[in-house]
C-alpha atoms as a PDB file:
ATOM      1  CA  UNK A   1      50.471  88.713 104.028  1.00  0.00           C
ATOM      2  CA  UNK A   2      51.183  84.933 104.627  1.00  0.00           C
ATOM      3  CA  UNK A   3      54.597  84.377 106.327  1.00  0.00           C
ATOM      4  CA  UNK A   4      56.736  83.073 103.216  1.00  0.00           C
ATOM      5  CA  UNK A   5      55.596  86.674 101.823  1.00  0.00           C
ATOM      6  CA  UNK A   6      57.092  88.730 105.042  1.00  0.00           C
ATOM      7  CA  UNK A   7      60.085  86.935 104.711  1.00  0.00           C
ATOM      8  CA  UNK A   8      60.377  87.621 101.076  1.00  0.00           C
ATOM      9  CA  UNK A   9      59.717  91.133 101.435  1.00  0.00           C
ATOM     10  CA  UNK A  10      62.535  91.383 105.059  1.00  0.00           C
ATOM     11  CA  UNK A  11      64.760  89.874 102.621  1.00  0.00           C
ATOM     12  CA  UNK A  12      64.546  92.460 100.256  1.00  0.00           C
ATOM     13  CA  UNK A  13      64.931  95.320 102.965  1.00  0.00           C
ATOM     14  CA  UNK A  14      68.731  94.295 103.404  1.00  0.00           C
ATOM     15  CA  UNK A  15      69.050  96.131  99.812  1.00  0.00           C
ATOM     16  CA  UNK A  16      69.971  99.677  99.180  1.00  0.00           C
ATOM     17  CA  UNK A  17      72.505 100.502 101.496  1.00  0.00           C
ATOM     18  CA  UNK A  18      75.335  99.843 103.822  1.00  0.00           C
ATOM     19  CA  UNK A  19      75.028 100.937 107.546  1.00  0.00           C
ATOM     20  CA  UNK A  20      77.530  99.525 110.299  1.00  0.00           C
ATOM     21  CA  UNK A  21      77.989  99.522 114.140  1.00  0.00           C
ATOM     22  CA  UNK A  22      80.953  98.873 115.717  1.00  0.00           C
ATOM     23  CA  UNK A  23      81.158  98.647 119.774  1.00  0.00           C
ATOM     24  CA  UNK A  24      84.572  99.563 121.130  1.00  0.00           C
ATOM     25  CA  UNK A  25      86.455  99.505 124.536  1.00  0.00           C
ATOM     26  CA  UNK A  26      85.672 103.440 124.421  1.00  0.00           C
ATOM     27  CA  UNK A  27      82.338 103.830 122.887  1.00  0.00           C
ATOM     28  CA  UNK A  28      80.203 103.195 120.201  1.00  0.00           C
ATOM     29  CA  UNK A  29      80.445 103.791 116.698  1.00  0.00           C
ATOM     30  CA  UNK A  30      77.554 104.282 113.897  1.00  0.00           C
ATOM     31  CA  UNK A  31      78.332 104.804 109.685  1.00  0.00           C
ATOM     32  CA  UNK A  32      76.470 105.264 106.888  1.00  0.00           C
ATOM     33  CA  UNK A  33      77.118 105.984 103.179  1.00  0.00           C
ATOM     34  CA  UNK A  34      74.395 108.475 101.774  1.00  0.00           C
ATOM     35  CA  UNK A  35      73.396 106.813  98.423  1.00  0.00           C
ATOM     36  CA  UNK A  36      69.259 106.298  98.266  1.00  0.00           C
ATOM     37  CA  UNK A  37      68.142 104.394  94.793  1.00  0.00           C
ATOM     38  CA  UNK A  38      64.790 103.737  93.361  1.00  0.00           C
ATOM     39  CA  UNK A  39      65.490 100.622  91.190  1.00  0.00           C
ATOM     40  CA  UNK A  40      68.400 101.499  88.944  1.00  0.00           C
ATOM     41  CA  UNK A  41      68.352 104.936  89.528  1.00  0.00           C
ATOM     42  CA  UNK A  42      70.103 107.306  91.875  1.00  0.00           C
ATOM     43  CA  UNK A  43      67.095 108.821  93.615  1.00  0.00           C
ATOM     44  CA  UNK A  44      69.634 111.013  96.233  1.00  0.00           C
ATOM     45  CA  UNK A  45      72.875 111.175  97.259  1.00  0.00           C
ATOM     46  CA  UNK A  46      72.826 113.166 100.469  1.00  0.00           C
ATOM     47  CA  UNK A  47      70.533 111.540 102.418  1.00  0.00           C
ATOM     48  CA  UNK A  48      70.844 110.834 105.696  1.00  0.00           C
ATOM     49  CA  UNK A  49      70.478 107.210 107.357  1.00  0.00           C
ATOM     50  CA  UNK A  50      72.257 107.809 110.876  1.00  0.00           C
ATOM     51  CA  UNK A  51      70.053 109.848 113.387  1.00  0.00           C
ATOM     52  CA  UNK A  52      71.136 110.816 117.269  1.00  0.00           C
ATOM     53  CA  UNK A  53      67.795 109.672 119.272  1.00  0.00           C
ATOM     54  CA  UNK A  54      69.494 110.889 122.723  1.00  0.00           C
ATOM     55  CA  UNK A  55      72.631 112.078 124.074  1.00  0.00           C
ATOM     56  CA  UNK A  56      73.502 108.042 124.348  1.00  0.00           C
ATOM     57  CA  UNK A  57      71.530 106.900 121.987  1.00  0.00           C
ATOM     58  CA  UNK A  58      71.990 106.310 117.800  1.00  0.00           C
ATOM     59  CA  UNK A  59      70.590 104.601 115.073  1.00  0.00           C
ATOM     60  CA  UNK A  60      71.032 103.654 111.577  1.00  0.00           C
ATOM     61  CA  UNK A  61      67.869 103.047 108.970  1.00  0.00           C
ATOM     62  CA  UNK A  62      67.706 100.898 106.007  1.00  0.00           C
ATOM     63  CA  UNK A  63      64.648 100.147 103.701  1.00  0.00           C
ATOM     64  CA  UNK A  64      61.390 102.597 102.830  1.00  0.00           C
ATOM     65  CA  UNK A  65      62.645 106.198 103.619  1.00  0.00           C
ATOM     66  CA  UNK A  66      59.496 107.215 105.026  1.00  0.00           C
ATOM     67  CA  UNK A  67      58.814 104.228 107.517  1.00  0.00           C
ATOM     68  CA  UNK A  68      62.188 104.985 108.700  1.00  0.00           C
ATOM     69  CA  UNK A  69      61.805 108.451 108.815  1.00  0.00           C
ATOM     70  CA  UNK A  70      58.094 107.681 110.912  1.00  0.00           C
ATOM     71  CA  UNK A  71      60.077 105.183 113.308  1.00  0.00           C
ATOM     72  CA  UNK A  72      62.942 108.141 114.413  1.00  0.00           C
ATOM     73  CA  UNK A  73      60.415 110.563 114.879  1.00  0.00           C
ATOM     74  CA  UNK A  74      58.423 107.985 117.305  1.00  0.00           C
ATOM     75  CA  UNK A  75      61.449 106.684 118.975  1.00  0.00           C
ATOM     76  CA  UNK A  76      63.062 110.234 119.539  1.00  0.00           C
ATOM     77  CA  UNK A  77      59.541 111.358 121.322  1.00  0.00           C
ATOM     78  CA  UNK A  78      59.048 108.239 123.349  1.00  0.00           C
ATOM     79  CA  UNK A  79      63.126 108.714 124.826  1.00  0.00           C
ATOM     80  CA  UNK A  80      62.691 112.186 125.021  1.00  0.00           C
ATOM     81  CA  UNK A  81      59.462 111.531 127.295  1.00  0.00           C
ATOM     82  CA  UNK A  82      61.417 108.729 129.276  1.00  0.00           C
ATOM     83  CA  UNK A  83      64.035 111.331 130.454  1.00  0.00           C
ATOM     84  CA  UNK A  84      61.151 114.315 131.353  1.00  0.00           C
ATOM     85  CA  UNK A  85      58.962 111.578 133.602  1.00  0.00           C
ATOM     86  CA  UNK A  86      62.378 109.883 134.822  1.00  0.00           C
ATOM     87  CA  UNK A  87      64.883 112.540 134.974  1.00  0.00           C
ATOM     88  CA  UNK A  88      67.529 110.255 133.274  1.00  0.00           C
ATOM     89  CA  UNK A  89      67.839 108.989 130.381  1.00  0.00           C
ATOM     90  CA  UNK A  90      66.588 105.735 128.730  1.00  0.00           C
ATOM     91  CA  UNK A  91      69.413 102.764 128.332  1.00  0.00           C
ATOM     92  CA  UNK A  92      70.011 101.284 124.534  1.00  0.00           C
ATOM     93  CA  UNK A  93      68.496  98.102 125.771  1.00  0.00           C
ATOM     94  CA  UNK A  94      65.467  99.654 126.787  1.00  0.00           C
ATOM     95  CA  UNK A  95      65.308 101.739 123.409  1.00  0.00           C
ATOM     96  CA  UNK A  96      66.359  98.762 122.061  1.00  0.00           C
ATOM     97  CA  UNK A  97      63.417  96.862 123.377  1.00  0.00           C
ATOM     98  CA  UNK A  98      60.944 100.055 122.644  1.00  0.00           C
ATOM     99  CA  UNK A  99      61.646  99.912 118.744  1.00  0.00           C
ATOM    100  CA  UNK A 100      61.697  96.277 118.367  1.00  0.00           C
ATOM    101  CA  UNK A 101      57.674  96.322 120.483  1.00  0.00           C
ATOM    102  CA  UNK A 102      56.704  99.234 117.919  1.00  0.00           C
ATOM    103  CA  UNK A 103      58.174  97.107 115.515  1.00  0.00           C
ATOM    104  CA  UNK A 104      56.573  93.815 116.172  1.00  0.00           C
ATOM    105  CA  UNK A 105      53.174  95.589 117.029  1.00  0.00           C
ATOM    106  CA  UNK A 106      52.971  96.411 113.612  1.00  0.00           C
ATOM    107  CA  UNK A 107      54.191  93.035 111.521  1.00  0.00           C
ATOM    108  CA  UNK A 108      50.720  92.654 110.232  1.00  0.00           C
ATOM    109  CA  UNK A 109      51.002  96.075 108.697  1.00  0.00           C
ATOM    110  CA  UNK A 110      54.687  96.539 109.061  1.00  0.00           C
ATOM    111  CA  UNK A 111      57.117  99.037 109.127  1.00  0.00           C
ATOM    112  CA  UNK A 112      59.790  98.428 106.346  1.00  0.00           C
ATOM    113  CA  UNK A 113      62.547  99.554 107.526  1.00  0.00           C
ATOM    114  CA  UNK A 114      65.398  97.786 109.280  1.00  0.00           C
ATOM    115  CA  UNK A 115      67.291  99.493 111.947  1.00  0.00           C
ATOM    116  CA  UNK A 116      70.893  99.512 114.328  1.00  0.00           C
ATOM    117  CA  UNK A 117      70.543 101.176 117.489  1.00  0.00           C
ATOM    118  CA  UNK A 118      73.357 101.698 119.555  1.00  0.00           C
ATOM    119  CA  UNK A 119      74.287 103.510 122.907  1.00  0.00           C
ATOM    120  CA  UNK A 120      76.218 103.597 125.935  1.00  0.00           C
ATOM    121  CA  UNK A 121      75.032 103.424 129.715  1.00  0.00           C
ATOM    122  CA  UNK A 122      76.697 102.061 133.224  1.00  0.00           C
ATOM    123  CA  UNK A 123      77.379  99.193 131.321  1.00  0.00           C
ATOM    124  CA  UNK A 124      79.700 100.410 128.549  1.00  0.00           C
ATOM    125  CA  UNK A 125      78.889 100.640 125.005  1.00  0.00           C
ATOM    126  CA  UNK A 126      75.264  98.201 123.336  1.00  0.00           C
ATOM    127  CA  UNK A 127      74.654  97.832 119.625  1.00  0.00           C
ATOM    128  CA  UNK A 128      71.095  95.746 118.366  1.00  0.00           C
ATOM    129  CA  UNK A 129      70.132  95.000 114.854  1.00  0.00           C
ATOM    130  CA  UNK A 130      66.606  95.580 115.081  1.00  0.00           C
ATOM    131  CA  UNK A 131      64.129  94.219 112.215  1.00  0.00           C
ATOM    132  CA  UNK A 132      61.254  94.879 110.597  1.00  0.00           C
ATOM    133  CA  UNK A 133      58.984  91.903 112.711  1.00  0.00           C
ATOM    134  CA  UNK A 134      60.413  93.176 116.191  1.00  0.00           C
ATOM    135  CA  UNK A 135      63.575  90.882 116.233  1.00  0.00           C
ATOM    136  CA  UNK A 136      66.426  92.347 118.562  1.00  0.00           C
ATOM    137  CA  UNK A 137      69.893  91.096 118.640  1.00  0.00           C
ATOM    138  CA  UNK A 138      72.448  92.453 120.777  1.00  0.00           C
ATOM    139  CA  UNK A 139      76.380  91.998 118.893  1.00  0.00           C
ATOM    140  CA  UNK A 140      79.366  93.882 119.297  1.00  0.00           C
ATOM    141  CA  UNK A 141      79.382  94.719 115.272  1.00  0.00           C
ATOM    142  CA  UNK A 142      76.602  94.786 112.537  1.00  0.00           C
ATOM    143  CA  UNK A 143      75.597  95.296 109.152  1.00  0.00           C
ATOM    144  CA  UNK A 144      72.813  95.618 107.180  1.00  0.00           C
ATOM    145  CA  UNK A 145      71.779  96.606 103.599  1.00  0.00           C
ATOM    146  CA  UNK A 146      72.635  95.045 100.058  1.00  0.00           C
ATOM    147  CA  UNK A 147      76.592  96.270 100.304  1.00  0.00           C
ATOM    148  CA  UNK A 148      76.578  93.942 104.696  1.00  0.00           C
ATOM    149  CA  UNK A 149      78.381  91.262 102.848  1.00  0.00           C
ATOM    150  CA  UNK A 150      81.428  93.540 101.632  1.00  0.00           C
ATOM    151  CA  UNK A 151      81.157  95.163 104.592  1.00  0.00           C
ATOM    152  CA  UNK A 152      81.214  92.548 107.044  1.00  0.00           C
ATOM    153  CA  UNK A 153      84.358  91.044 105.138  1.00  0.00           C
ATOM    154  CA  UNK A 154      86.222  93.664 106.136  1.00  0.00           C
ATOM    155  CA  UNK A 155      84.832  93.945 109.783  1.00  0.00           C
ATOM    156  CA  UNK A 156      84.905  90.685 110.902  1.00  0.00           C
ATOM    157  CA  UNK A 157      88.430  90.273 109.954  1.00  0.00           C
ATOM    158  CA  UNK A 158      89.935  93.543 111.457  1.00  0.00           C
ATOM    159  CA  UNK A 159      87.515  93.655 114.675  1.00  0.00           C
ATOM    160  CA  UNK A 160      88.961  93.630 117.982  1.00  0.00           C
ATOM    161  CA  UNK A 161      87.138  93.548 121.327  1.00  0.00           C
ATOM    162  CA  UNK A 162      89.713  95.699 122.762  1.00  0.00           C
ATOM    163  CA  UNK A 163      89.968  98.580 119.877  1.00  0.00           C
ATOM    164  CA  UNK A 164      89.871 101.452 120.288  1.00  0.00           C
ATOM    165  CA  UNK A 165      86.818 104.107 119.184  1.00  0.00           C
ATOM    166  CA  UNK A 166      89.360 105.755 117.134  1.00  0.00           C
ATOM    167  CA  UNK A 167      90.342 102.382 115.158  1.00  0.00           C
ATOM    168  CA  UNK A 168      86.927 101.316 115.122  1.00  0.00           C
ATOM    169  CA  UNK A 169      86.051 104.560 113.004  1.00  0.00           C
ATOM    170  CA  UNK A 170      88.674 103.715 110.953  1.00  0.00           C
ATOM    171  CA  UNK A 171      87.465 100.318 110.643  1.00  0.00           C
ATOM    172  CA  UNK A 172      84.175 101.341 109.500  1.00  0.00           C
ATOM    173  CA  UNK A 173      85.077 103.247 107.237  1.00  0.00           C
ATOM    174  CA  UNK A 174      87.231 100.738 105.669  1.00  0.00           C
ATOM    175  CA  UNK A 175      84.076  98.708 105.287  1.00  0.00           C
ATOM    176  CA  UNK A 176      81.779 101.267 103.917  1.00  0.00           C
ATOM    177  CA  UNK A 177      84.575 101.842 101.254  1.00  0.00           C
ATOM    178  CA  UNK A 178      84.694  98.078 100.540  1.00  0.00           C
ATOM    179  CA  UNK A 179      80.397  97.949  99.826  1.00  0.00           C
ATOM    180  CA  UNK A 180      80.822 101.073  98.070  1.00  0.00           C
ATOM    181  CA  UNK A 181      83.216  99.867  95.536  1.00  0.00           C
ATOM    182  CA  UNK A 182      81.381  96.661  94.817  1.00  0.00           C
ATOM    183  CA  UNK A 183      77.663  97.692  95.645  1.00  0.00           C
ATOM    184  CA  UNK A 184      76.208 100.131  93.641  1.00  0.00           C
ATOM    185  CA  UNK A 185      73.177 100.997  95.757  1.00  0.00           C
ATOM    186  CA  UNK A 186      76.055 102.626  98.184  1.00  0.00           C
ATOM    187  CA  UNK A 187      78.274 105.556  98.014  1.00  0.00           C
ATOM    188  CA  UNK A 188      78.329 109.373  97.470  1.00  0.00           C
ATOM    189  CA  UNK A 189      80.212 109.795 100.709  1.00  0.00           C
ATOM    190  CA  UNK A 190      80.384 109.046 104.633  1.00  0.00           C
ATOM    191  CA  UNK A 191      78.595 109.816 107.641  1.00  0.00           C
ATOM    192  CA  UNK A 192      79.848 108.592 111.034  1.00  0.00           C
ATOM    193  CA  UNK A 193      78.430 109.263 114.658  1.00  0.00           C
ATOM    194  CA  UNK A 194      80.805 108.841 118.045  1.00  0.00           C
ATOM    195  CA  UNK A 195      78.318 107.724 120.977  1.00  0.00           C
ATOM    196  CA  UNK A 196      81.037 107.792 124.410  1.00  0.00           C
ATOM    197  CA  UNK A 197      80.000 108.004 127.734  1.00  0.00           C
ATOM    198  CA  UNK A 198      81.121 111.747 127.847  1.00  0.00           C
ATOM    199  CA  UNK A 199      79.554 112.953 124.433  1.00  0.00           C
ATOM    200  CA  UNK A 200      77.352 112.056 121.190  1.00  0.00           C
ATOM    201  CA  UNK A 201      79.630 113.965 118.248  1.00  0.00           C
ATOM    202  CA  UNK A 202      78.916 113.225 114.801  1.00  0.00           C
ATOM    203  CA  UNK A 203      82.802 113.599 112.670  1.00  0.00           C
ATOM    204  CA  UNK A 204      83.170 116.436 110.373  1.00  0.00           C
ATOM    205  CA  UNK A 205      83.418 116.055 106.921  1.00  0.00           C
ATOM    206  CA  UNK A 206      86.860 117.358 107.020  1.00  0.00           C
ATOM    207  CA  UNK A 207      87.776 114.747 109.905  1.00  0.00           C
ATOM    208  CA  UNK A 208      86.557 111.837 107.593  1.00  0.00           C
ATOM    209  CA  UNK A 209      88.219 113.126 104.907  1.00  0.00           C
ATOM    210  CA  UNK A 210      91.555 113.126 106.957  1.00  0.00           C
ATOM    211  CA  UNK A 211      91.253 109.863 108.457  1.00  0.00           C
ATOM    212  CA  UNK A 212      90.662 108.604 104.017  1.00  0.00           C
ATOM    213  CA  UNK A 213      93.555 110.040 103.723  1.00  0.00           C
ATOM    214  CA  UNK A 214      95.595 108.383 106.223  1.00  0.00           C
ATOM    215  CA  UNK A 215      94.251 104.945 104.946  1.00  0.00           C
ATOM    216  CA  UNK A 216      94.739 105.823 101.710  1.00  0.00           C
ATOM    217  CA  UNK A 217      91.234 105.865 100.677  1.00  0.00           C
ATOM    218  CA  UNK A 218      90.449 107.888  97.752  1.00  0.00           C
ATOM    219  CA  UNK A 219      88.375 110.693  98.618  1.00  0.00           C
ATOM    220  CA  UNK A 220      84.436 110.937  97.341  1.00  0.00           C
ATOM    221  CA  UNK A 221      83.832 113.227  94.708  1.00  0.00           C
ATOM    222  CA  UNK A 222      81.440 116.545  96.021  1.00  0.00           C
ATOM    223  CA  UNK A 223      77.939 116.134  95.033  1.00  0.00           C
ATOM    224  CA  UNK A 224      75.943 119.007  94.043  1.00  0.00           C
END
């Protein structure tokens, strides 16, 4: 694959989805909408893009469902490894680093799949967009998939490095509802995951569905 092709084809993985990470003064926070498509078609509505990797650790997935899938399941082992050999658990830089190495070992027959990892350590709360030809950039909020543009729109402007995890959940979820009305390779519903340096909780569905309430957000309709 020459290198105007890779790009092409990195390009394309941005479509299909809308996952965000928000760092906050308290922790980290990870959202996903649960729409996959296949073309035009709505291939699932459940499905889940936002994985715990560790008690500190999170990520997000966007592009081919099974090279994501293949990616957690290596990442998870690897981490899980790190903490039986070290007794301690492996930082989100150094998971970080980890997926983007798997990642960039593999660009001549690579992984499509682009991922955010976040965590928390000593250091407070980390969040890296990691893609598919081993890049790793640390921020302190990201988006990827086709509905990032609508989502960062509404992230960028209500961001705050001093917000708290609570408002940043909000805040995401603000943003997924933004892609969701406008993309329609995102929707059928929310998933959010609350990485803090006392616990990894993912929020109920009737939490989510109070906090829609409170901003007014219509809520999204069951799916079978």
């Amino acid at each position: 694959m020459h290198a105007g092709a890779q790009v092409t084809e990195q390009e394309r993985l941005r479509t299909g989805t809308t996952t965000i990470g928000i760092v906050a003064k308290d922790g980290v926070v990870l959202a996903s909408e649960r729409r996959v498509t296949a073309g035009s078609m709505i291939q699932n509505k459940t499905f889940q893009k936002l994985f715990k990797v560790d008690q500190n650790i999170g990520v997000t997935t966007a592009g081919l469902v099974g090279d994501a899938q293949v990616l957690v399941r290596y990442l998870r082992a690897e981490v899980s490894l790190y903490r039986l050999r070290r007794n301690a658990p492996m930082s989100a830089e150094g998971a970080a680093t980890l997926l983007a190495n798997i990642l960039s070992g593999n660009r001549y027959y690579p992984y499509y799949a682009w991922l955010i990892l976040g965590g928390t350590d000593a250091k407070g709360g980390h969040l890296f967009s990691v893609d598919p030809a081993g890049g790793s950039t640390e921020d302190r909020f990201v988006s990827v998939g086709s509905g990032s543009p609508f989502a960062y729109g509404i992230v960028e402007e209500g961001y705050s490095r001093d917000m708290s995890s609570s408002d940043a959940i909000d805040l995401a979820l603000r943003g997924l509802t933004a892609a969701m009305r406008r993309d329609s390779a995102s929707g059928d519903g929310y998933v959010v995951h609350l990485i803090t340096a006392k616990e990894y909780r993912e929020l109920s569905d009737d939490e989510i569905n109070k906090r829609l309430k409170a901003l007014k957000i219509p809520l999204p309709p069951p799916t079978a």
